[in-house]
C-alpha atoms as a PDB file:
ATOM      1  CA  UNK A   1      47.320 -13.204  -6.210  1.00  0.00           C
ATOM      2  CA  UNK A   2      43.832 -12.115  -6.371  1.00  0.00           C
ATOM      3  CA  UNK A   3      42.823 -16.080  -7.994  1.00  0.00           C
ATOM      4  CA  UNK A   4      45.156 -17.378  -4.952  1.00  0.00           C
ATOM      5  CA  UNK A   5      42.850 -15.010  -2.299  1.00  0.00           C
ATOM      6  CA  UNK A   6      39.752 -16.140  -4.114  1.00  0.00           C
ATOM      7  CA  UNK A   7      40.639 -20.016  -3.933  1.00  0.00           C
ATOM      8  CA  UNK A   8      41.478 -20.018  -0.337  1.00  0.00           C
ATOM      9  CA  UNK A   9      38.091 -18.081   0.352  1.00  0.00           C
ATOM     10  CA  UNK A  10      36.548 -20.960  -1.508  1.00  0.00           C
ATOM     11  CA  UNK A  11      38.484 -23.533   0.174  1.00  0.00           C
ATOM     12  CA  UNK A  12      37.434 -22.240   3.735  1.00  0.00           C
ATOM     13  CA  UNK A  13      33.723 -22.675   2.305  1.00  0.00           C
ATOM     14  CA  UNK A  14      34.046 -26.190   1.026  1.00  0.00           C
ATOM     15  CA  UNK A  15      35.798 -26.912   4.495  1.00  0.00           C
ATOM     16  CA  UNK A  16      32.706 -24.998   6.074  1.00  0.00           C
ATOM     17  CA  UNK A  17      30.376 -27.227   4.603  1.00  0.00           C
ATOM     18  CA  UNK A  18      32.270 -30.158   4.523  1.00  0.00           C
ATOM     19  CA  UNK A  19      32.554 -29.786   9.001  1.00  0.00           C
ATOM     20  CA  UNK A  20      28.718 -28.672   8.957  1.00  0.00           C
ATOM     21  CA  UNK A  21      27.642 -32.415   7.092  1.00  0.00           C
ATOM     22  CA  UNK A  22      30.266 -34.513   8.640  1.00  0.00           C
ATOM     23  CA  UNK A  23      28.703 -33.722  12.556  1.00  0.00           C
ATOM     24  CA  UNK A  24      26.137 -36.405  10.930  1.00  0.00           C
ATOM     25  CA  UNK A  25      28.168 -38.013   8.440  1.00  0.00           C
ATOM     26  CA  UNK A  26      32.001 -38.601   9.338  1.00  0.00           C
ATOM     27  CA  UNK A  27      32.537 -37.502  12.706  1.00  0.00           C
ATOM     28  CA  UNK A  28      35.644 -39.115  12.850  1.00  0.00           C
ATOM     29  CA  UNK A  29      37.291 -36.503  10.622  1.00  0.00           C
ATOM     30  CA  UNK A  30      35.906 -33.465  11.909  1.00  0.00           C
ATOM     31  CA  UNK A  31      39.262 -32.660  14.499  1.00  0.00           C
ATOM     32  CA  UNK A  32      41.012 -32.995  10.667  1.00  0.00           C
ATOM     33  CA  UNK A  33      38.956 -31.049   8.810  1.00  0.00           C
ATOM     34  CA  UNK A  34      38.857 -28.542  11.473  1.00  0.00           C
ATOM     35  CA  UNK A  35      42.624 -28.077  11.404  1.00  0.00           C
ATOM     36  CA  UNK A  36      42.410 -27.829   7.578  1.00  0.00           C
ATOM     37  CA  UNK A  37      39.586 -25.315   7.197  1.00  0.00           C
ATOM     38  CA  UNK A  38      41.934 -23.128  10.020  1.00  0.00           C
ATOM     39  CA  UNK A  39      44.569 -23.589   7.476  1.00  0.00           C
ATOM     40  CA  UNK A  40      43.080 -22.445   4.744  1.00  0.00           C
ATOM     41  CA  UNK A  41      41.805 -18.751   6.749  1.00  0.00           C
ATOM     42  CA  UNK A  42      45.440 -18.560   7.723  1.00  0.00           C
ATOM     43  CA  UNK A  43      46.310 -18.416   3.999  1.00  0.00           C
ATOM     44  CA  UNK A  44      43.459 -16.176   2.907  1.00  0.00           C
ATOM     45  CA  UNK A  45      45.195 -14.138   5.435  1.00  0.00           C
ATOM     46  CA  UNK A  46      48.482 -14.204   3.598  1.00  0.00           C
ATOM     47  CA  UNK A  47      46.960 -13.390   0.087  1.00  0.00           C
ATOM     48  CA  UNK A  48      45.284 -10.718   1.577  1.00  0.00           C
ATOM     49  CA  UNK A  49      48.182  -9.180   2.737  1.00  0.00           C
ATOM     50  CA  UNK A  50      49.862  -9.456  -0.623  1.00  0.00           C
ATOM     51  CA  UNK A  51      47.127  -7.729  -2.313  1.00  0.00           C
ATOM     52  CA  UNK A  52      46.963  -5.076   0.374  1.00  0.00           C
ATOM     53  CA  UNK A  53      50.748  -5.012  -0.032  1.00  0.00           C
ATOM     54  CA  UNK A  54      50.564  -4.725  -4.054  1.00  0.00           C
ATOM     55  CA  UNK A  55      46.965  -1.961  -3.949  1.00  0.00           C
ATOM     56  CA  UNK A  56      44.767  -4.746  -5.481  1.00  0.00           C
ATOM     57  CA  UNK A  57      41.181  -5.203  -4.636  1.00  0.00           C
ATOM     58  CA  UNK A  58      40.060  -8.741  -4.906  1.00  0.00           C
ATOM     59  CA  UNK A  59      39.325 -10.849  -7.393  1.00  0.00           C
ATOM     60  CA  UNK A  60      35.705 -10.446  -8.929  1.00  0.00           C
ATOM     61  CA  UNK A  61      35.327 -14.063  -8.197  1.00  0.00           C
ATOM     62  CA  UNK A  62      35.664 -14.043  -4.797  1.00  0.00           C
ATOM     63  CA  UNK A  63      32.045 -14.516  -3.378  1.00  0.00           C
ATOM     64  CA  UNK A  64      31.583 -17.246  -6.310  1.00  0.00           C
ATOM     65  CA  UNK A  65      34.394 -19.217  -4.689  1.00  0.00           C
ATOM     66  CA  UNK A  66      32.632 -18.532  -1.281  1.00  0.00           C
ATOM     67  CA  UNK A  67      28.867 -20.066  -2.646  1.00  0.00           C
ATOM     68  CA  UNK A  68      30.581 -22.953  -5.042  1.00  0.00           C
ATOM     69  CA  UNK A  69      33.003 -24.145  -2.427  1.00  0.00           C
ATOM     70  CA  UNK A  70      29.880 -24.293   0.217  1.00  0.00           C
ATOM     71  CA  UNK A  71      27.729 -26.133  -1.953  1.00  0.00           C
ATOM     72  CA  UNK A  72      30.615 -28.384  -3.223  1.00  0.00           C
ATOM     73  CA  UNK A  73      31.539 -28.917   0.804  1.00  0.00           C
ATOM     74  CA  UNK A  74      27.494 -29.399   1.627  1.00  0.00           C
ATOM     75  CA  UNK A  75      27.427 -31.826  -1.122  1.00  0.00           C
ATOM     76  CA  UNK A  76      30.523 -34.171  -0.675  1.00  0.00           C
ATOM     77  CA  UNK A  77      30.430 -34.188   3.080  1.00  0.00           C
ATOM     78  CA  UNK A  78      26.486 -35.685   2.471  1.00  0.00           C
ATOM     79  CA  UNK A  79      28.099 -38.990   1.213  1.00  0.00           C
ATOM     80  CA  UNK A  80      30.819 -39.305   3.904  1.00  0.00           C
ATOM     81  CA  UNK A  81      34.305 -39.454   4.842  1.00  0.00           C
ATOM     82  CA  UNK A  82      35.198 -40.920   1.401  1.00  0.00           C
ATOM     83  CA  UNK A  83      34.186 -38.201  -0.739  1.00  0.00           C
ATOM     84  CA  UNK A  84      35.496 -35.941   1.844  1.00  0.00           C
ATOM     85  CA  UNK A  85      38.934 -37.183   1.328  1.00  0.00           C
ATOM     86  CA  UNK A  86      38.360 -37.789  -2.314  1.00  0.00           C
ATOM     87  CA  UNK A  87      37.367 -33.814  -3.085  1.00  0.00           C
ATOM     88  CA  UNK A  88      40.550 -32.399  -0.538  1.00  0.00           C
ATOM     89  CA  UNK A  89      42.480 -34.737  -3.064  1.00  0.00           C
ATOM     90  CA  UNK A  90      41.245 -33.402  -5.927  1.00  0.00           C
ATOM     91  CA  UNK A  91      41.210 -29.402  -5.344  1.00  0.00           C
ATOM     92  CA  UNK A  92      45.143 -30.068  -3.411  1.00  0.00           C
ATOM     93  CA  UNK A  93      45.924 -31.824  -6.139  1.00  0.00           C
ATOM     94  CA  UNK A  94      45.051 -28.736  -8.560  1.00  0.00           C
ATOM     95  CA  UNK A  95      46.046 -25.799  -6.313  1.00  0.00           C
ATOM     96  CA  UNK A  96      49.730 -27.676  -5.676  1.00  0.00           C
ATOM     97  CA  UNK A  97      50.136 -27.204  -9.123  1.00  0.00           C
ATOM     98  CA  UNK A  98      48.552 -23.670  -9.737  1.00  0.00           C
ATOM     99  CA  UNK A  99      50.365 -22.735  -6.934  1.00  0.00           C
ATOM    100  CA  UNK A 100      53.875 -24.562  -8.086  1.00  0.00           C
ATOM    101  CA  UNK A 101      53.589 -23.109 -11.705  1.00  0.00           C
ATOM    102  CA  UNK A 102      52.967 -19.403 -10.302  1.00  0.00           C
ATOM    103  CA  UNK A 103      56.196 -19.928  -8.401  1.00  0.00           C
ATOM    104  CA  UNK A 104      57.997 -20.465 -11.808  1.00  0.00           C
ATOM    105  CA  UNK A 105      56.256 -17.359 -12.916  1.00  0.00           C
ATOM    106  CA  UNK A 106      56.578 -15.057 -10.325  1.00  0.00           C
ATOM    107  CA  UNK A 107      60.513 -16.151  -9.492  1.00  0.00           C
ATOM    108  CA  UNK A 108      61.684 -12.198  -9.295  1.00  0.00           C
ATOM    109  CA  UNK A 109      58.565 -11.212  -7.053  1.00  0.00           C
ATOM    110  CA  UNK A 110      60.189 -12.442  -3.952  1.00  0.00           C
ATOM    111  CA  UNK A 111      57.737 -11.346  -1.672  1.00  0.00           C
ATOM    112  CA  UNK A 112      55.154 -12.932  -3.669  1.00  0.00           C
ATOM    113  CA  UNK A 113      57.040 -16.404  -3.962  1.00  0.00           C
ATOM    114  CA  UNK A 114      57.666 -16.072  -0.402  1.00  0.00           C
ATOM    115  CA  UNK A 115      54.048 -15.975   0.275  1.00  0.00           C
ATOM    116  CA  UNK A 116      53.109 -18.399  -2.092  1.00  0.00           C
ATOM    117  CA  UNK A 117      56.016 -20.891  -0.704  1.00  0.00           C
ATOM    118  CA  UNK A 118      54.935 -20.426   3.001  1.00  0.00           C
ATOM    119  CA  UNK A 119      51.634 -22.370   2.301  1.00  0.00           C
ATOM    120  CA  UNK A 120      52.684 -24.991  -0.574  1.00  0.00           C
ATOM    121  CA  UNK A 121      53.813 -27.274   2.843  1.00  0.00           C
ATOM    122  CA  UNK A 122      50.012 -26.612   3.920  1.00  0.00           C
ATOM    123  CA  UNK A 123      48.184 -27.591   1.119  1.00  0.00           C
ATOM    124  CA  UNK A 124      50.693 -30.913   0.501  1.00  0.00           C
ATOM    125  CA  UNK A 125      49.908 -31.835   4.433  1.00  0.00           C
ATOM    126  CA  UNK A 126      46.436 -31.596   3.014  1.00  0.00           C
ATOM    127  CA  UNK A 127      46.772 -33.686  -0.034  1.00  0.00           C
ATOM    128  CA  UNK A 128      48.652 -36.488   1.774  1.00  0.00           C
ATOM    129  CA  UNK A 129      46.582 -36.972   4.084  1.00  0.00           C
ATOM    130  CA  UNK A 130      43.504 -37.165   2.229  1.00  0.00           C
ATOM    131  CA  UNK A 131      45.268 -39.593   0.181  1.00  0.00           C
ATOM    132  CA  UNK A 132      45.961 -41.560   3.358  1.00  0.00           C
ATOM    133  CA  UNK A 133      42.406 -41.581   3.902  1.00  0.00           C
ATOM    134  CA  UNK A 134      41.500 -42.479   0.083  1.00  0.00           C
ATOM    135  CA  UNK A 135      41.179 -45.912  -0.969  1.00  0.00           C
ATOM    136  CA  UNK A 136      40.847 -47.519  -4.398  1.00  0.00           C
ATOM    137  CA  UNK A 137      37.785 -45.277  -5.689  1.00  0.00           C
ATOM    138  CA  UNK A 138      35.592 -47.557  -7.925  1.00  0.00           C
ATOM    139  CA  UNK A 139      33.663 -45.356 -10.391  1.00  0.00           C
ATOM    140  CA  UNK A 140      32.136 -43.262  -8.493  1.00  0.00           C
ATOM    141  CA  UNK A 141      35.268 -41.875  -6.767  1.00  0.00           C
ATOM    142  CA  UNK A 142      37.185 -41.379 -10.622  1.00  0.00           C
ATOM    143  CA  UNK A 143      34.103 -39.888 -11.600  1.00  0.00           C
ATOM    144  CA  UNK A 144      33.551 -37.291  -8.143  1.00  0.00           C
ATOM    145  CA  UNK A 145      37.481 -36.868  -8.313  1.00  0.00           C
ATOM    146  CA  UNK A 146      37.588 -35.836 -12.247  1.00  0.00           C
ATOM    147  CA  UNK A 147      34.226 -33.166 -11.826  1.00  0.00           C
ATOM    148  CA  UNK A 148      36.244 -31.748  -8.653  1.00  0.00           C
ATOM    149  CA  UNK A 149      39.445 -30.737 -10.260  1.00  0.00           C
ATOM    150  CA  UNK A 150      37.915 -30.065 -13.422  1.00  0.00           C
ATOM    151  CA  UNK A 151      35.587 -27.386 -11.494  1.00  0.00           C
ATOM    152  CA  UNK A 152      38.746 -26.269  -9.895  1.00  0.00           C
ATOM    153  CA  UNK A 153      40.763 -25.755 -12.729  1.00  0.00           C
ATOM    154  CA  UNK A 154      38.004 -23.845 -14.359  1.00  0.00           C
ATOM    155  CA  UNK A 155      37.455 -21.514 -11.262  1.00  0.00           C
ATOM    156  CA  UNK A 156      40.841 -20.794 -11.711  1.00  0.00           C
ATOM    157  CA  UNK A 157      40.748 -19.993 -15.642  1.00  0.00           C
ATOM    158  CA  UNK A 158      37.734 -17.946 -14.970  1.00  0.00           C
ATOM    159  CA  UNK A 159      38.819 -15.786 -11.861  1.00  0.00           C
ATOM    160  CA  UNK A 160      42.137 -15.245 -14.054  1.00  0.00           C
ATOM    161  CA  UNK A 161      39.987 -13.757 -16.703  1.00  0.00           C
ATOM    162  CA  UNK A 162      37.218 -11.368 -14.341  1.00  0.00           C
END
């Protein structure tokens, strides 16, 4: 839970930075990524609750997840709607299946599953639409898309371990 809290911190920076560059960059997208980014404080909401609700403190990683996913957000939204959609693929991608395995793990923590299962719709909204907006990615978009989840997976390793 305290990963989960973490990662949606992070995801409301990337979505932060991502709105911020795509006034100049992708303007088209903005009502989207505004919708998204209110998302993603609704479920740092709901994992705040559950580690209220379990006594937890959050994760050590939190304010890491707050500067990467900026910096990741200033950085894709710089090249555009494209790389916009293409790094919302790749961190939904990873989090739907974080998320999905926890469920497995966690199947006799109801109020944990519950929580967990309340925002799995969310984040696959997310991912389908940015896949909608994704087209054949050349090397550039393999390459952007493999460094994003890859970063993702690893801030998930590491806040598991801090």
């Amino acid at each position: 839970m305290k990963v989960n809290h973490a990662g949606e911190h992070g995801a409301v920076s990337i979505y932060a930075g991502q709105i911020f560059m795509a006034r100049f960059t992708a303007k088209s997208i903005l009502p989207e990524l505004l919708t998204f980014k209110a998302d993603e404080e609704k479920h740092r909401t709901t994992f705040c609750r559950e580690l209220q609700r379990r006594g937890l403190k959050r994760c050590k990683s939190y304010w890491l997840c707050a500067a990467g996913g900026y910096v990741l957000g200033i950085g894709t939204g710089l090249f555009g709607a494209h790389a916009i959609s293409l790094t919302t693929l790749a961190v939904e991608r990873t989090v739907l299946r974080h998320l999905r395995h926890q469920t497995e793990l966690l199947a006799e923590d109801f109020e944990a599953v519950s929580a967990i299962s309340s925002i799995l719709n969310d984040e696959q909204e997310h991912h389908d639409a940015a896949a909608n907006h994704s087209h054949t990615s050349g090397i550039f978009g393999r390459m952007l898309s493999t460094a994003i989840s890859g970063a993702t997976e690893s801030v998930i390793w590491l806040g598991m371990r801090v």
